[in-house]
C-alpha atoms as a PDB file:
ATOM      1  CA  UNK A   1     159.819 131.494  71.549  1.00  0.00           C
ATOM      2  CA  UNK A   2     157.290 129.482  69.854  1.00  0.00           C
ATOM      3  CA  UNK A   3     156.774 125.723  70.399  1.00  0.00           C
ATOM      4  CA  UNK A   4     155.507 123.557  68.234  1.00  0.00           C
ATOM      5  CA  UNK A   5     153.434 120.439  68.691  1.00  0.00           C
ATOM      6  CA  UNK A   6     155.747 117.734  67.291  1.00  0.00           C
ATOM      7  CA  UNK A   7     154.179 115.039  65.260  1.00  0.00           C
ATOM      8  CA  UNK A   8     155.508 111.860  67.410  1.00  0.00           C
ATOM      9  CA  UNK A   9     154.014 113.951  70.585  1.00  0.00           C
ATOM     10  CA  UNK A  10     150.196 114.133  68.684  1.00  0.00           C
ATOM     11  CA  UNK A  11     150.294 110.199  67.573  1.00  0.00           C
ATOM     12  CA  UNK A  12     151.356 109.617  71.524  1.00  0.00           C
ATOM     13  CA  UNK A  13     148.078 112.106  72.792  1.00  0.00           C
ATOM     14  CA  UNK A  14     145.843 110.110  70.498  1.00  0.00           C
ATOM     15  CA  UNK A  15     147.112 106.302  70.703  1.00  0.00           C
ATOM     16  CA  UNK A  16     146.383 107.261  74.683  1.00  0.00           C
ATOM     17  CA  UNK A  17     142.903 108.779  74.170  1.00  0.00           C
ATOM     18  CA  UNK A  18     141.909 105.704  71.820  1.00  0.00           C
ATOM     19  CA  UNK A  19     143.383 102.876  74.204  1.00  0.00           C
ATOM     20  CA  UNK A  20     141.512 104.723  77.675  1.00  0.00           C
ATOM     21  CA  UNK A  21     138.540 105.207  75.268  1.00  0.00           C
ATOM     22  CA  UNK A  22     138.559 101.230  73.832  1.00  0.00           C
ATOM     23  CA  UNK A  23     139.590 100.112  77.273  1.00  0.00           C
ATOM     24  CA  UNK A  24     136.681 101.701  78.996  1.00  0.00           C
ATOM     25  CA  UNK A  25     134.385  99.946  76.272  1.00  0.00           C
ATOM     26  CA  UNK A  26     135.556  96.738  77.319  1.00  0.00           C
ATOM     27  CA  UNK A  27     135.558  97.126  81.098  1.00  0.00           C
ATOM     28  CA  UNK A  28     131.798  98.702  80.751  1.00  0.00           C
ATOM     29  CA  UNK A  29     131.051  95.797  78.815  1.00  0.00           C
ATOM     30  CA  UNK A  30     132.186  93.257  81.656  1.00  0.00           C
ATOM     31  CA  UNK A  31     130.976  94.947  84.593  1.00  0.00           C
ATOM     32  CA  UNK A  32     127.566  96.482  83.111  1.00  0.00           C
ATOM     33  CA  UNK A  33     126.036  93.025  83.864  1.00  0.00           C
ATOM     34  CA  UNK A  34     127.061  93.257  87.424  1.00  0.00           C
ATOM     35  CA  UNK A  35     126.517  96.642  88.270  1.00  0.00           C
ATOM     36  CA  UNK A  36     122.573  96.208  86.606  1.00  0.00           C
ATOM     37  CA  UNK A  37     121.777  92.747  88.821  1.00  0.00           C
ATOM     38  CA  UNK A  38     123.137  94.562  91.537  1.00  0.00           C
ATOM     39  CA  UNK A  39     120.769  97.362  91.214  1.00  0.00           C
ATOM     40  CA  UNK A  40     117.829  94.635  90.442  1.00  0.00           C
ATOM     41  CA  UNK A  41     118.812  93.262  93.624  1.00  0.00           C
ATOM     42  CA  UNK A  42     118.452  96.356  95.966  1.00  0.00           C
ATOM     43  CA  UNK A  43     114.681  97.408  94.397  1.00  0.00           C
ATOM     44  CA  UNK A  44     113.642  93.944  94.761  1.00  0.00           C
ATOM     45  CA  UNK A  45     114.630  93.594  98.448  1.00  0.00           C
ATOM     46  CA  UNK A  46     113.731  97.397  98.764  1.00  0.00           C
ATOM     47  CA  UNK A  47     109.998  96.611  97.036  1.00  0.00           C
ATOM     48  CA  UNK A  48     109.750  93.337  98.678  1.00  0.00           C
ATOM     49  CA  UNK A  49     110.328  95.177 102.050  1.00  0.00           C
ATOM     50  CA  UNK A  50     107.608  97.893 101.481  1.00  0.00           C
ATOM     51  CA  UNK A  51     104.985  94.375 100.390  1.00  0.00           C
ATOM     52  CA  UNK A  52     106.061  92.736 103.720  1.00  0.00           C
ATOM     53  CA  UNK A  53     104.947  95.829 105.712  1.00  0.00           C
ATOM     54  CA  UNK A  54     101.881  96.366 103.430  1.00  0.00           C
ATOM     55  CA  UNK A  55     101.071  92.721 103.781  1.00  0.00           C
ATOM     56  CA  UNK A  56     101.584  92.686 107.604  1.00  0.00           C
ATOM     57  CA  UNK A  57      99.100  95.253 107.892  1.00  0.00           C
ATOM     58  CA  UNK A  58      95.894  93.546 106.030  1.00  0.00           C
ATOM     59  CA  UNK A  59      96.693  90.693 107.981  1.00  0.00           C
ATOM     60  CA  UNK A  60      96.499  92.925 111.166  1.00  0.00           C
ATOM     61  CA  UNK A  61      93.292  94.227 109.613  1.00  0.00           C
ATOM     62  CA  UNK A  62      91.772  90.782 109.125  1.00  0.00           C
ATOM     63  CA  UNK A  63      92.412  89.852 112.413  1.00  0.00           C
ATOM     64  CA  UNK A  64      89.301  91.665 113.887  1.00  0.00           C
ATOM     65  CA  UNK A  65      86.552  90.377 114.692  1.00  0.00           C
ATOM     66  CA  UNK A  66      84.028  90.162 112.394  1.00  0.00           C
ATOM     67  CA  UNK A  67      81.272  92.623 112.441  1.00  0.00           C
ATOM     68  CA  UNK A  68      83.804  94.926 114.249  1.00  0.00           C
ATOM     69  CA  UNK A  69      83.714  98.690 112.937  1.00  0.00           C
ATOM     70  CA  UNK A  70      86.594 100.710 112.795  1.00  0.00           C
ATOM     71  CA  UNK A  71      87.228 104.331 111.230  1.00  0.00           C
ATOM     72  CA  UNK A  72      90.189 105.478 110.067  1.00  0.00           C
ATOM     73  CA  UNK A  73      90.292 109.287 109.558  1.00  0.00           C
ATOM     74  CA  UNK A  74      92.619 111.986 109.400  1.00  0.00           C
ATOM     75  CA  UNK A  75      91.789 114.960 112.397  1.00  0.00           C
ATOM     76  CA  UNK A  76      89.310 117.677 111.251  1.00  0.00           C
ATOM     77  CA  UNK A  77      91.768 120.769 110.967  1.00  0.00           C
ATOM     78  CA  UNK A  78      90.272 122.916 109.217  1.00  0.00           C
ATOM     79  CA  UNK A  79      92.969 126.131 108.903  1.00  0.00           C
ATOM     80  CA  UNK A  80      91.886 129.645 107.560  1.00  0.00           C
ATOM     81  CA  UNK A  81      93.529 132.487 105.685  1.00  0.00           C
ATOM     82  CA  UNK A  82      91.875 135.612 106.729  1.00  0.00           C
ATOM     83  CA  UNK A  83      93.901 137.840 104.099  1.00  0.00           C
ATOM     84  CA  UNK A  84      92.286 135.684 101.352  1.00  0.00           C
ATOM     85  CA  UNK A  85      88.606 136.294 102.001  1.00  0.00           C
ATOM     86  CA  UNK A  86      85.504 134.303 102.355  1.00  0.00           C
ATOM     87  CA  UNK A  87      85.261 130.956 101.809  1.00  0.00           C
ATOM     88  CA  UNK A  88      81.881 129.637 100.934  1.00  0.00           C
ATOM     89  CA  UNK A  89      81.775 125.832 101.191  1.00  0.00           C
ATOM     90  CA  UNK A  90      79.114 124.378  98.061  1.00  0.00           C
ATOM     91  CA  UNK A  91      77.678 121.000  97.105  1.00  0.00           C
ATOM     92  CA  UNK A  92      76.716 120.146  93.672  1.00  0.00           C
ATOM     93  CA  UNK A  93      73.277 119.518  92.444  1.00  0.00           C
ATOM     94  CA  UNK A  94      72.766 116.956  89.703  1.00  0.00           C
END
Protein backbone atom coordinates (compact mmCIF):
# COMPACT_ATOMS: atom_id res chain seq x y z
CA UNK A 1 0.00 0.00 0.00
CA UNK A 2 1.06 3.39 -0.84
CA UNK A 3 1.41 6.25 1.68
CA UNK A 4 1.14 9.50 1.06
CA UNK A 5 2.83 12.51 2.57
CA UNK A 6 -0.13 14.40 4.09
CA UNK A 7 -0.13 18.10 3.78
CA UNK A 8 -0.45 19.01 7.73
CA UNK A 9 2.68 16.41 8.12
CA UNK A 10 4.94 18.70 5.31
CA UNK A 11 3.89 22.27 7.01
CA UNK A 12 4.99 20.37 10.51
CA UNK A 13 8.67 19.09 8.69
CA UNK A 14 9.17 22.65 7.52
CA UNK A 15 7.83 25.02 10.48
CA UNK A 16 10.61 22.61 12.40
CA UNK A 17 13.45 23.04 9.86
CA UNK A 18 12.76 26.98 9.77
CA UNK A 19 12.47 27.43 13.71
CA UNK A 20 16.05 25.03 14.33
CA UNK A 21 17.36 27.00 11.29
CA UNK A 22 16.20 30.79 12.75
CA UNK A 23 17.01 29.57 16.22
CA UNK A 24 20.53 28.63 15.40
CA UNK A 25 20.89 32.23 13.76
CA UNK A 26 20.12 33.76 16.90
CA UNK A 27 22.13 31.60 19.30
CA UNK A 28 25.29 32.02 16.74
CA UNK A 29 24.63 35.52 16.92
CA UNK A 30 24.89 35.67 20.89
CA UNK A 31 27.61 33.39 21.46
CA UNK A 32 29.89 34.25 18.26
CA UNK A 33 31.23 37.18 20.38
CA UNK A 34 32.24 34.85 23.09
CA UNK A 35 33.48 32.01 21.39
CA UNK A 36 35.91 34.71 19.09
CA UNK A 37 37.40 36.64 22.50
CA UNK A 38 37.84 33.36 23.76
CA UNK A 39 39.96 32.27 20.95
CA UNK A 40 41.78 35.92 21.05
CA UNK A 41 42.46 35.05 24.48
CA UNK A 42 44.30 31.63 24.07
CA UNK A 43 46.78 33.06 20.97
CA UNK A 44 47.51 35.99 23.00
CA UNK A 45 48.55 34.07 26.15
CA UNK A 46 49.86 31.30 23.69
CA UNK A 47 52.05 34.23 21.64
CA UNK A 48 52.79 36.07 24.73
CA UNK A 49 54.24 32.76 26.15
CA UNK A 50 56.52 31.99 23.10
CA UNK A 51 57.82 36.29 23.58
CA UNK A 52 58.48 35.51 27.31
CA UNK A 53 60.77 32.57 26.39
CA UNK A 54 62.23 34.47 23.37
CA UNK A 55 62.74 37.45 25.58
CA UNK A 56 64.29 35.41 28.46
CA UNK A 57 66.81 34.24 26.18
CA UNK A 58 68.38 37.74 24.79
CA UNK A 59 68.44 38.69 28.21
CA UNK A 60 70.49 35.47 28.98
CA UNK A 61 72.52 36.48 25.95
CA UNK A 62 73.22 39.99 27.20
CA UNK A 63 74.29 38.86 30.30
CA UNK A 64 77.88 37.94 29.10
CA UNK A 65 80.50 39.63 29.48
CA UNK A 66 81.42 41.91 27.10
CA UNK A 67 84.03 41.06 24.63
CA UNK A 68 83.05 37.38 25.37
CA UNK A 69 82.82 35.13 22.09
CA UNK A 70 80.50 32.50 21.77
CA UNK A 71 79.51 30.19 18.66
CA UNK A 72 76.51 28.71 18.19
CA UNK A 73 76.54 25.95 15.51
CA UNK A 74 74.75 23.01 14.56
CA UNK A 75 77.31 19.56 14.52
CA UNK A 76 79.09 18.97 11.15
CA UNK A 77 77.16 15.74 9.91
CA UNK A 78 77.73 15.51 6.82
CA UNK A 79 75.60 12.10 5.57
CA UNK A 80 76.17 10.45 2.07
CA UNK A 81 74.08 8.51 -0.41
CA UNK A 82 76.34 6.21 -2.21
CA UNK A 83 73.47 4.97 -4.70
CA UNK A 84 73.20 8.63 -5.87
CA UNK A 85 76.71 9.28 -7.10
CA UNK A 86 79.33 11.87 -6.73
CA UNK A 87 78.92 14.84 -5.13
CA UNK A 88 81.20 17.62 -6.13
CA UNK A 89 81.04 20.50 -3.63
CA UNK A 90 81.52 24.21 -5.87
CA UNK A 91 81.91 27.87 -4.96
CA UNK A 92 80.85 30.60 -7.17
CA UNK A 93 83.06 33.04 -8.87
CA UNK A 94 81.81 36.57 -9.38
Amino acid sequence: MLQQASVTGLLRTLLIILLIYYGLKILSRLFAPLLLKYIARKAEERFGGQFGQFQQKTQQDTRKKEGEVTIDKMPNTKTSNKDVGEYVDYEEID
